[in-house]
N, C-alpha and C. Protein backbone atom coordinates (compact mmCIF):
# COMPACT_ATOMS: atom_id res chain seq x y z
N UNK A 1 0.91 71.98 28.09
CA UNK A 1 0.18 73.23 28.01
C UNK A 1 -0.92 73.26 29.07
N UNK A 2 -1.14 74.51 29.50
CA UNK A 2 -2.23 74.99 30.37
C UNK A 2 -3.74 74.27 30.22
N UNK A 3 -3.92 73.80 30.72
CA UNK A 3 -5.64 72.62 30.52
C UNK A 3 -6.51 74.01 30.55
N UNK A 4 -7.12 74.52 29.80
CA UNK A 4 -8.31 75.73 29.74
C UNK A 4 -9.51 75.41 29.13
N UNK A 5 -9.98 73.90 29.31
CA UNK A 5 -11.29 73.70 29.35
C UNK A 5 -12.51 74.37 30.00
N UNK A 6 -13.58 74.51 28.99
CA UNK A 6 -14.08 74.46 27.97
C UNK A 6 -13.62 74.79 26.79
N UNK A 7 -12.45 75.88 27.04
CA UNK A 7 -11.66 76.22 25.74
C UNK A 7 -10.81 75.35 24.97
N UNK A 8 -9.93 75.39 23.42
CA UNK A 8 -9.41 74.98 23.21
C UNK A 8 -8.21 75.98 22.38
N UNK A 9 -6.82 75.40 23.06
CA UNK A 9 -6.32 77.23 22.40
C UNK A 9 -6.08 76.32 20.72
N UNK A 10 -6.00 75.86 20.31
CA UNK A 10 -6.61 75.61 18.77
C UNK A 10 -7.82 76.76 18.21
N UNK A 11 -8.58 76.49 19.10
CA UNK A 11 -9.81 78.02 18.50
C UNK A 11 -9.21 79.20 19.28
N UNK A 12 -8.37 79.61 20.65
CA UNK A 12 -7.82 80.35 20.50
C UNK A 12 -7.00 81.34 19.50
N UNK A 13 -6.20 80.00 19.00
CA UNK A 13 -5.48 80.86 17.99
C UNK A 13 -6.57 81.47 16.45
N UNK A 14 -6.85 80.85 16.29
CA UNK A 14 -8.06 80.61 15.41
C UNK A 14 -8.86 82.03 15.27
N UNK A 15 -9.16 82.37 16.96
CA UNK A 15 -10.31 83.72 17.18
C UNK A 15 -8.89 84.47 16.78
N UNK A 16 -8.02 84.35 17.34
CA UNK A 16 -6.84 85.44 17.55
C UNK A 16 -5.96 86.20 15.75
N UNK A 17 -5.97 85.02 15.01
CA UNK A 17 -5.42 84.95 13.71
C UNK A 17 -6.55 85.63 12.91
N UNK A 18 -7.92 85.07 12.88
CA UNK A 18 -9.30 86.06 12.22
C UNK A 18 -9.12 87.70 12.71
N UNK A 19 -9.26 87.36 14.17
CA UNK A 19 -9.01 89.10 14.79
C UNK A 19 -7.90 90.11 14.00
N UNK A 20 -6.92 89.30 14.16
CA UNK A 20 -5.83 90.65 13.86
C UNK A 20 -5.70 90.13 12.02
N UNK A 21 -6.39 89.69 11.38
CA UNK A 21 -6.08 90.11 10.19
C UNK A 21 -7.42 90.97 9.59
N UNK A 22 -8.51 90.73 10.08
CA UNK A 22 -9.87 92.09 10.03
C UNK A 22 -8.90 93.33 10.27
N UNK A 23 -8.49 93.33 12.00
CA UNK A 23 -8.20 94.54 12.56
C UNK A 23 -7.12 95.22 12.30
N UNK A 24 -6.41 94.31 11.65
CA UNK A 24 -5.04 94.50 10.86
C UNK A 24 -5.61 96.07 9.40
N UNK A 25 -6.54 95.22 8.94
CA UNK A 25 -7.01 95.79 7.35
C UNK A 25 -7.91 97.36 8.03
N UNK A 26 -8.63 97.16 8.66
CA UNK A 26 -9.48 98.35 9.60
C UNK A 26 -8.26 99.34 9.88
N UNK A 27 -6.95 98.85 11.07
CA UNK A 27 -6.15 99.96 11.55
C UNK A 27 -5.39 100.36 10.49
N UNK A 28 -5.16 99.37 9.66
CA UNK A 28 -4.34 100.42 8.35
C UNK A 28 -4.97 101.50 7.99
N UNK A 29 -6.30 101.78 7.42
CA UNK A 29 -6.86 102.15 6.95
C UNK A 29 -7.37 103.39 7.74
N UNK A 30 -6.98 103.34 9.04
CA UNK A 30 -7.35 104.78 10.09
C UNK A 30 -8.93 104.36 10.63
N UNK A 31 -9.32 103.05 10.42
CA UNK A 31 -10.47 103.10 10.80
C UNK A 31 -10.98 102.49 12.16
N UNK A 32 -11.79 102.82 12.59
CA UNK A 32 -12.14 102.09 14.04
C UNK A 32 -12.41 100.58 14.36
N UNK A 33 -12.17 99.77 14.77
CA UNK A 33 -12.26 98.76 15.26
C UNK A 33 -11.07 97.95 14.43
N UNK A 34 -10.20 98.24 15.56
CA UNK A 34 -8.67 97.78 14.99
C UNK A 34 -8.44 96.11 15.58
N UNK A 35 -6.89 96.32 15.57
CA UNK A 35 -6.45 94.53 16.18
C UNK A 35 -6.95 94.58 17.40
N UNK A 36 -6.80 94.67 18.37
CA UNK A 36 -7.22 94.57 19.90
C UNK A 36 -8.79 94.55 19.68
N UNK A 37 -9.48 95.48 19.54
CA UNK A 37 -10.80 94.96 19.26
C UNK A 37 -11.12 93.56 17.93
N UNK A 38 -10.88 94.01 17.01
CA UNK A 38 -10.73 92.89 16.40
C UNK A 38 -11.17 91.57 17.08
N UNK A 39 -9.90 91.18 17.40
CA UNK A 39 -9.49 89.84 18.19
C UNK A 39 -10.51 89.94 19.54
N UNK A 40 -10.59 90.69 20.61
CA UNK A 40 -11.33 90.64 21.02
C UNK A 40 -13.00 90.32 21.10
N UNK A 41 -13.42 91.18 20.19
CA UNK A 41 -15.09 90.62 19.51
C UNK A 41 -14.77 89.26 19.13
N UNK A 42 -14.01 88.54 18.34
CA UNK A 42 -13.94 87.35 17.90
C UNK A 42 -13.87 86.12 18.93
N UNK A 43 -12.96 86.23 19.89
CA UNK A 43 -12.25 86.06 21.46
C UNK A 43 -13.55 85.83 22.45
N UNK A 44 -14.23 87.14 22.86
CA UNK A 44 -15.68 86.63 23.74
C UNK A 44 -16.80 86.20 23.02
N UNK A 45 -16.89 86.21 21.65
CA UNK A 45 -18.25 85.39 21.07
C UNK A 45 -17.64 83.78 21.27
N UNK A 46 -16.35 83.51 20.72
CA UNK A 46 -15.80 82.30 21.59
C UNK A 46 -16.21 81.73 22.43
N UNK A 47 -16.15 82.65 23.60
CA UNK A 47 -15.92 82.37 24.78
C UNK A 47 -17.38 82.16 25.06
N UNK A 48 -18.56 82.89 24.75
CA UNK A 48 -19.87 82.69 25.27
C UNK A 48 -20.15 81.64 24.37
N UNK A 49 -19.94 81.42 23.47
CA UNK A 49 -20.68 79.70 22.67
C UNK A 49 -19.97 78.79 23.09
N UNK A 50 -18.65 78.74 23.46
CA UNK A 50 -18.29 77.54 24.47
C UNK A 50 -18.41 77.27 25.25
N UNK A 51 -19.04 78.41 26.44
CA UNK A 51 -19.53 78.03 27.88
C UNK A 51 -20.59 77.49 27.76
N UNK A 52 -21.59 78.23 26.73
CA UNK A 52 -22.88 77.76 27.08
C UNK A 52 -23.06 76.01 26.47
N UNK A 53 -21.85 75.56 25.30
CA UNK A 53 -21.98 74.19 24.96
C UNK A 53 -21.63 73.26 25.95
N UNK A 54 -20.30 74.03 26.80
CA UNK A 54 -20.40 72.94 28.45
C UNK A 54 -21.45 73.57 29.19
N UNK A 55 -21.99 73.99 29.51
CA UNK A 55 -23.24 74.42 30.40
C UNK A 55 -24.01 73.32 30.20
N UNK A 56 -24.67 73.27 29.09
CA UNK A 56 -25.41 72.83 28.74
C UNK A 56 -25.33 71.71 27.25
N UNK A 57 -25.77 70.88 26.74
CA UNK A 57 -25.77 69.91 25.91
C UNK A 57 -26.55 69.96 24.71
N UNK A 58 -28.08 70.99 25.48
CA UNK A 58 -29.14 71.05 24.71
C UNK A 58 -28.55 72.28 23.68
N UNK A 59 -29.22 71.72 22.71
CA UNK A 59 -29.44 72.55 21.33
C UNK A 59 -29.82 73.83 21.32
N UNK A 60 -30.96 73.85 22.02
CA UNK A 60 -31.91 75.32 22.35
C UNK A 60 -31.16 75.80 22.93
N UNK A 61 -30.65 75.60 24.30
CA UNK A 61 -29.75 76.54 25.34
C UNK A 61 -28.51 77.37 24.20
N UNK A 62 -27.85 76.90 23.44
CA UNK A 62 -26.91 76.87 22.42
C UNK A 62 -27.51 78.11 21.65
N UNK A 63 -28.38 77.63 21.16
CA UNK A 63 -29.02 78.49 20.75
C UNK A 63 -29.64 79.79 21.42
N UNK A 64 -30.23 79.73 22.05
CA UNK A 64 -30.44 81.23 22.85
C UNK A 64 -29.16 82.11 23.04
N UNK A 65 -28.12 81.81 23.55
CA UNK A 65 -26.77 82.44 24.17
C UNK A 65 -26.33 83.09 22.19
N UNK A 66 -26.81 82.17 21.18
CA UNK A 66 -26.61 82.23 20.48
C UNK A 66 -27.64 83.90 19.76
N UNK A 67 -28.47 83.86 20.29
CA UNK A 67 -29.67 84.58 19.68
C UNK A 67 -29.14 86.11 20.71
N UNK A 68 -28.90 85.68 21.73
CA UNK A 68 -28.27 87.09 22.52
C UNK A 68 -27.08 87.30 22.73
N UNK A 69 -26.31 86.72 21.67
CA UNK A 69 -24.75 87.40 21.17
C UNK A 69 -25.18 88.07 19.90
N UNK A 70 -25.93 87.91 19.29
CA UNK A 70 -26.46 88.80 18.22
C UNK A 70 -27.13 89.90 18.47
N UNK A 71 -28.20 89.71 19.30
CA UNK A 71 -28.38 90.90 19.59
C UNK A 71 -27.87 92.18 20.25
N UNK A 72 -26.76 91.44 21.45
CA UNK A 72 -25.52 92.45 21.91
C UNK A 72 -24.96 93.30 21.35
N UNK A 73 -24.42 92.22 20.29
CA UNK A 73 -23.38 92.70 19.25
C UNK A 73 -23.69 93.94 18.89
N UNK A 74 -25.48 93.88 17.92
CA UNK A 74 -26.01 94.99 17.51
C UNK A 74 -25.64 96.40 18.30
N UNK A 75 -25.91 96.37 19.53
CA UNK A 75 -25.42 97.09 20.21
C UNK A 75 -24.09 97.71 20.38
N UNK A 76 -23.48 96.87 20.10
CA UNK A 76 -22.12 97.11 19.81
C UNK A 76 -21.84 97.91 18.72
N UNK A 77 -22.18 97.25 17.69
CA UNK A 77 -22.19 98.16 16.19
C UNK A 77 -22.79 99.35 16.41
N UNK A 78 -23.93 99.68 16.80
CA UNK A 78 -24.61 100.72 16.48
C UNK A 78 -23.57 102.33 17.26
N UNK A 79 -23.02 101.53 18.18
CA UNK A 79 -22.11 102.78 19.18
C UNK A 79 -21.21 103.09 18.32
N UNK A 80 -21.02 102.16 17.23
CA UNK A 80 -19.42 102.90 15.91
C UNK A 80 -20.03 103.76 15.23
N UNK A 81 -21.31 103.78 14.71
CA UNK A 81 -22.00 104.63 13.85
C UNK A 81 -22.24 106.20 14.67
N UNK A 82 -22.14 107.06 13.73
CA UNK A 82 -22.55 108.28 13.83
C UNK A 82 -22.77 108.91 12.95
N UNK A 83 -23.67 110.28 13.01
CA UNK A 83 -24.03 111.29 11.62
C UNK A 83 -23.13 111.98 11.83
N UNK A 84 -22.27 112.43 10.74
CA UNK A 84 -21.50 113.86 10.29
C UNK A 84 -21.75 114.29 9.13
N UNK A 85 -22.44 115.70 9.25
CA UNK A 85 -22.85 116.68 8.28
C UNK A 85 -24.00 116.37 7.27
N UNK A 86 -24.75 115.35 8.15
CA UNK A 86 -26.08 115.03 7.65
C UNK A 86 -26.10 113.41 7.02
N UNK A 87 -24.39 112.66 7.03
CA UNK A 87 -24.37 111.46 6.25
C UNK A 87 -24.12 110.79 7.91
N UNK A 88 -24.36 109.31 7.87
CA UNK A 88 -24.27 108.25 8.46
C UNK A 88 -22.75 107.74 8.42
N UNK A 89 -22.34 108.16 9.12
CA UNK A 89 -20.80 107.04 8.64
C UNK A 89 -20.52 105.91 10.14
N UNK A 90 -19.44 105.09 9.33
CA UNK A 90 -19.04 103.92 10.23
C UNK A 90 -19.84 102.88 9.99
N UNK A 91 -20.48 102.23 9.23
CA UNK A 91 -21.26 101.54 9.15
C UNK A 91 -20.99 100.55 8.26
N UNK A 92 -20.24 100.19 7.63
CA UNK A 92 -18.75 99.09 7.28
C UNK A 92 -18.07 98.81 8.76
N UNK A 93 -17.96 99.85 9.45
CA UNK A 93 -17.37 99.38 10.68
C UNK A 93 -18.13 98.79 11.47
N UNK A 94 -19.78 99.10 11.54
CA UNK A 94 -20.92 98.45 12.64
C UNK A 94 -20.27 97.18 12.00
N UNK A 95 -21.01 97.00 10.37
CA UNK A 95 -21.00 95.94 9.91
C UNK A 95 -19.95 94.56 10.30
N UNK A 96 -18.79 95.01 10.20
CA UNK A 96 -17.61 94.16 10.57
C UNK A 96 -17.60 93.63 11.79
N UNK A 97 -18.39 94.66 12.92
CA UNK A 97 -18.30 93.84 14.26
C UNK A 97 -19.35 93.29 14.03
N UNK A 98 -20.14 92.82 13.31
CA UNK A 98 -20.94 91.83 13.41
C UNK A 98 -20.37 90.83 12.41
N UNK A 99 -19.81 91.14 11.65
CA UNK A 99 -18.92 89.59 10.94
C UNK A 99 -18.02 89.06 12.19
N UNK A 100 -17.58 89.98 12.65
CA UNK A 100 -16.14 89.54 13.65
C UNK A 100 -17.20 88.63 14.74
N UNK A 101 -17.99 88.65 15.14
CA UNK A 101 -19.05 88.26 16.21
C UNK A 101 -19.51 87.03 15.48
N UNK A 102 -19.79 87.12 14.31
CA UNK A 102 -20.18 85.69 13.61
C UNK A 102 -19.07 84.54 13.79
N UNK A 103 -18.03 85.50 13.00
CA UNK A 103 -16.90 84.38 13.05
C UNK A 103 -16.61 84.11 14.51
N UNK A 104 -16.78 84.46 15.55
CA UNK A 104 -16.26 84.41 16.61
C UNK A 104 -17.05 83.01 17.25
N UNK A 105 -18.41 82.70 16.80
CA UNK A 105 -19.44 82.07 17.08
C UNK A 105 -19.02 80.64 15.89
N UNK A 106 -18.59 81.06 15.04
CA UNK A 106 -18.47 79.92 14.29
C UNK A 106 -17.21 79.22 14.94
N UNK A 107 -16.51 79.94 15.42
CA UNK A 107 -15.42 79.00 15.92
C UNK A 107 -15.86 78.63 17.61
N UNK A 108 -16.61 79.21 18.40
CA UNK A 108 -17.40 78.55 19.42
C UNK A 108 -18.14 77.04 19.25
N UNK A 109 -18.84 77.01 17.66
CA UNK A 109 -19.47 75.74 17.46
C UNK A 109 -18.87 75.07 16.48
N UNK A 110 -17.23 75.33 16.89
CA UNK A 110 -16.11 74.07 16.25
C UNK A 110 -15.95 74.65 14.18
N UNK A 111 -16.57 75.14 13.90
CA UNK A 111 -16.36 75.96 12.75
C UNK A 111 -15.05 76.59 12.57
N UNK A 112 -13.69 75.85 12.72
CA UNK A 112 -12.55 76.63 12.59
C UNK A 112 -12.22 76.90 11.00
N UNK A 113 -12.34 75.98 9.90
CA UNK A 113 -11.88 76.24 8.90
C UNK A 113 -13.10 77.10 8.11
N UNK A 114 -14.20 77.27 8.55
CA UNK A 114 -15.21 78.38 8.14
C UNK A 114 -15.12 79.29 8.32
N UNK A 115 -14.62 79.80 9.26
CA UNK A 115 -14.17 80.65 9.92
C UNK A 115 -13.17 81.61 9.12
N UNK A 116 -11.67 80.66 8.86
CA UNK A 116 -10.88 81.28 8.49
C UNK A 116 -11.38 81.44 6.83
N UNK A 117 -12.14 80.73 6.40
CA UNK A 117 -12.46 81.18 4.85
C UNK A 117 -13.50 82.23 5.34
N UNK A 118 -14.18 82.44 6.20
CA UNK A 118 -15.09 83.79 5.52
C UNK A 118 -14.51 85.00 6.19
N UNK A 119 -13.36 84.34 6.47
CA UNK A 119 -12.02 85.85 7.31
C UNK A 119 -11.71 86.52 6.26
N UNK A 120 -11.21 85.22 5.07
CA UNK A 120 -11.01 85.72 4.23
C UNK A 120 -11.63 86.50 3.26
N UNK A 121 -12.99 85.57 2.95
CA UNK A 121 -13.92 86.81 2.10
C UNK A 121 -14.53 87.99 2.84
N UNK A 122 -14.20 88.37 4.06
CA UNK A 122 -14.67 89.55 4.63
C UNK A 122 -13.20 90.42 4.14
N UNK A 123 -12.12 90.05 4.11
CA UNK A 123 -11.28 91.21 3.71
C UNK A 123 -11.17 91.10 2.14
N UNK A 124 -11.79 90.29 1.37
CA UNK A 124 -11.83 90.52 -0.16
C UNK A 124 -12.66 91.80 -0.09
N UNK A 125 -13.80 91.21 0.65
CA UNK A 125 -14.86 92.81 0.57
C UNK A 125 -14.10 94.02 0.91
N UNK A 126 -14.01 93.99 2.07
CA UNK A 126 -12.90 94.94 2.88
C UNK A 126 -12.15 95.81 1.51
N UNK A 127 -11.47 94.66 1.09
CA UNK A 127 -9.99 95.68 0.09
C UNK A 127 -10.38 95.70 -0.64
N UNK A 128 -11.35 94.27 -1.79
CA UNK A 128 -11.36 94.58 -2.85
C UNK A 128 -12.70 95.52 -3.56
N UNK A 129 -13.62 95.73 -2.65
CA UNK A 129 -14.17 96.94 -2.83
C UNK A 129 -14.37 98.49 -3.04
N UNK A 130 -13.22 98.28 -2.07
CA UNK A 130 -12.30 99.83 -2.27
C UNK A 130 -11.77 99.95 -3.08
N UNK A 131 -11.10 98.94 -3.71
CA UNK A 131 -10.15 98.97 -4.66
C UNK A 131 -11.48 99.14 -6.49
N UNK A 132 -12.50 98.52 -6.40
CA UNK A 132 -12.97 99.24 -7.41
C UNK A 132 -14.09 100.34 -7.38
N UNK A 133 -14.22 100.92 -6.43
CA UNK A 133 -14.81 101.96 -5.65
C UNK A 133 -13.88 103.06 -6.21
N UNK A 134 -12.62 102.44 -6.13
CA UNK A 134 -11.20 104.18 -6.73
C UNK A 134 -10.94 103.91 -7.83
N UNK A 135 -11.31 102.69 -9.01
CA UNK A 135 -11.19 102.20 -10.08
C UNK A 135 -12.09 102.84 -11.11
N UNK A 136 -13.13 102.79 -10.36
CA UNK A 136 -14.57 103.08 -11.72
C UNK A 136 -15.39 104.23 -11.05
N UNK A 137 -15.47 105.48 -11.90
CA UNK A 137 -15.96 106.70 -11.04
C UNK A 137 -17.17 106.25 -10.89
N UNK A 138 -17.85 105.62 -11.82
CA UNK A 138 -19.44 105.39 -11.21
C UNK A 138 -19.97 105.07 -10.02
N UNK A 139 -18.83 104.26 -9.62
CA UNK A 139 -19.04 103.68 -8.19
C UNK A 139 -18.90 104.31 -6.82
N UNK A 140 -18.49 105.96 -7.45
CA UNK A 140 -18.48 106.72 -6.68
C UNK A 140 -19.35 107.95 -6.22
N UNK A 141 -20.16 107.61 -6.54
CA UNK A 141 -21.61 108.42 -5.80
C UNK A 141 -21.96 108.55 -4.84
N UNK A 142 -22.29 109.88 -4.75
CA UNK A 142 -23.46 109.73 -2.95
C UNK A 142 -22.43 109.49 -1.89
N UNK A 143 -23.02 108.40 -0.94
CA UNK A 143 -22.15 108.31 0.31
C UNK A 143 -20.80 107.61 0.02
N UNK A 144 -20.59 107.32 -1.24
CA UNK A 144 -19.48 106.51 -1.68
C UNK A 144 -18.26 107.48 -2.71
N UNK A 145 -18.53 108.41 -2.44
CA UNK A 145 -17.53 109.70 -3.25
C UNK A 145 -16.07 109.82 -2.53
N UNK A 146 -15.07 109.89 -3.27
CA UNK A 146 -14.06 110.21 -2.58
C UNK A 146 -13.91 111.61 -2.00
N UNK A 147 -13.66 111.91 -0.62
CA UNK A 147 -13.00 113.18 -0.19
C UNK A 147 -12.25 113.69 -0.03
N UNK A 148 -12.17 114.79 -0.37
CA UNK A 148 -11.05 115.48 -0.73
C UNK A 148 -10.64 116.19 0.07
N UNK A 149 -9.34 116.39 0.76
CA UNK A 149 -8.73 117.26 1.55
C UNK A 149 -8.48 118.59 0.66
N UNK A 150 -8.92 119.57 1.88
CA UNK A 150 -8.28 120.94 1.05
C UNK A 150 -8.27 121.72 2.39
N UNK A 151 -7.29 123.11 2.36
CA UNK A 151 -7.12 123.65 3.14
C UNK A 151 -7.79 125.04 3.43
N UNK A 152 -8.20 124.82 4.95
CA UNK A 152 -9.50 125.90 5.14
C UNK A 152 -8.62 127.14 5.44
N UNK A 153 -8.54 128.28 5.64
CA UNK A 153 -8.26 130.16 5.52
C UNK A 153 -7.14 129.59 6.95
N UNK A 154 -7.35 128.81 7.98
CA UNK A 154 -6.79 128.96 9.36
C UNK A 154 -5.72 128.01 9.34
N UNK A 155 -5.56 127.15 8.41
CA UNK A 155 -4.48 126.22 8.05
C UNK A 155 -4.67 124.52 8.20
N UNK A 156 -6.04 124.50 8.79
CA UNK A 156 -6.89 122.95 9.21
C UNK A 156 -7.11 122.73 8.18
N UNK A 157 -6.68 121.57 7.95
CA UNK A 157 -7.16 120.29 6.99
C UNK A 157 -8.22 119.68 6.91
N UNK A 158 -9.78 120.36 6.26
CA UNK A 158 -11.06 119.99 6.01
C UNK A 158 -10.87 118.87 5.18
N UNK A 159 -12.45 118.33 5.30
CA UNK A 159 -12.83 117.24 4.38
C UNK A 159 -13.90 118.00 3.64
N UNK A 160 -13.77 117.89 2.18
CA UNK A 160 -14.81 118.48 1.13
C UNK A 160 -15.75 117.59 1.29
């Protein structure tokens, strides 16, 4: 196999398998930040905590690259968010690119099997929240109400 040091495609696959099962659960769902992103966010947080661990040896250096992949990220998230009709939405989606950016970092500092367990409890949240979100009406309040399609006078398919 291809020598791609500093990398190891072991955490390759690793970023790649976390990616598309987030982005997997996101694109089903019609929502933004699908497989290709996914895997990607996971893929360059990789990639910047492994350069900077061959760069450098020190702890701190590690750390900084570490402190401004977080703050990027933010950046990142905040561009999924938008207001429609006075509510905030996408913001499960900010949220996720900043799990996907964590995990991406945990497998930069050799964290592969952490990784894939909090892959996993990010899509327990993911599904199994929804799933009692449509279970128990209480849980459906406010910004958390289901919407309802109905059809406006011109034949477009509104959201109530």
């Amino acid at each position: 196999m291809i020598d791609i040091a500093p990398f190891a495609w072991s955490h390759i696959l690793a970023c790649l398998t976390c990616g598309t099962l987030v982005g997997l659960e996101r694109q089903l769902r019609g929502k933004p930040v699908g497989i290709r992103t996914s895997s990607l966010i996971i893929l360059g947080s990789y990639c910047f905590l492994a350069m900077s661990s061959h760069l450098s040896s020190q702890v701190a250096d590690q750390a900084r690259v570490l402190g401004q992949l977080i703050t990027g990220i933010g950046f990142l998230g905040a561009g999924v968010m938008m207001t429609q009709n006075g509510q905030v939405m996408g913001v499960t989606s900010a949220a996720t690119v900043w799990m996907l950016a964590a995990l991406g970092a945990m497998i930069g500092l050799d964290m592969l099997h952490q990784a894939v367990a909090l892959t996993l409890v990010t899509l327990t949240i993911l599904v199994g929240v929804d799933w009692l979100e449509g279970s128990f009406k209480q849980l459906q309040r406010g910004v958390h109400r289901r919407l309802e399609s109905w059809r406006h006078h011109d034949g477009d398919t509104l959201e109530k």
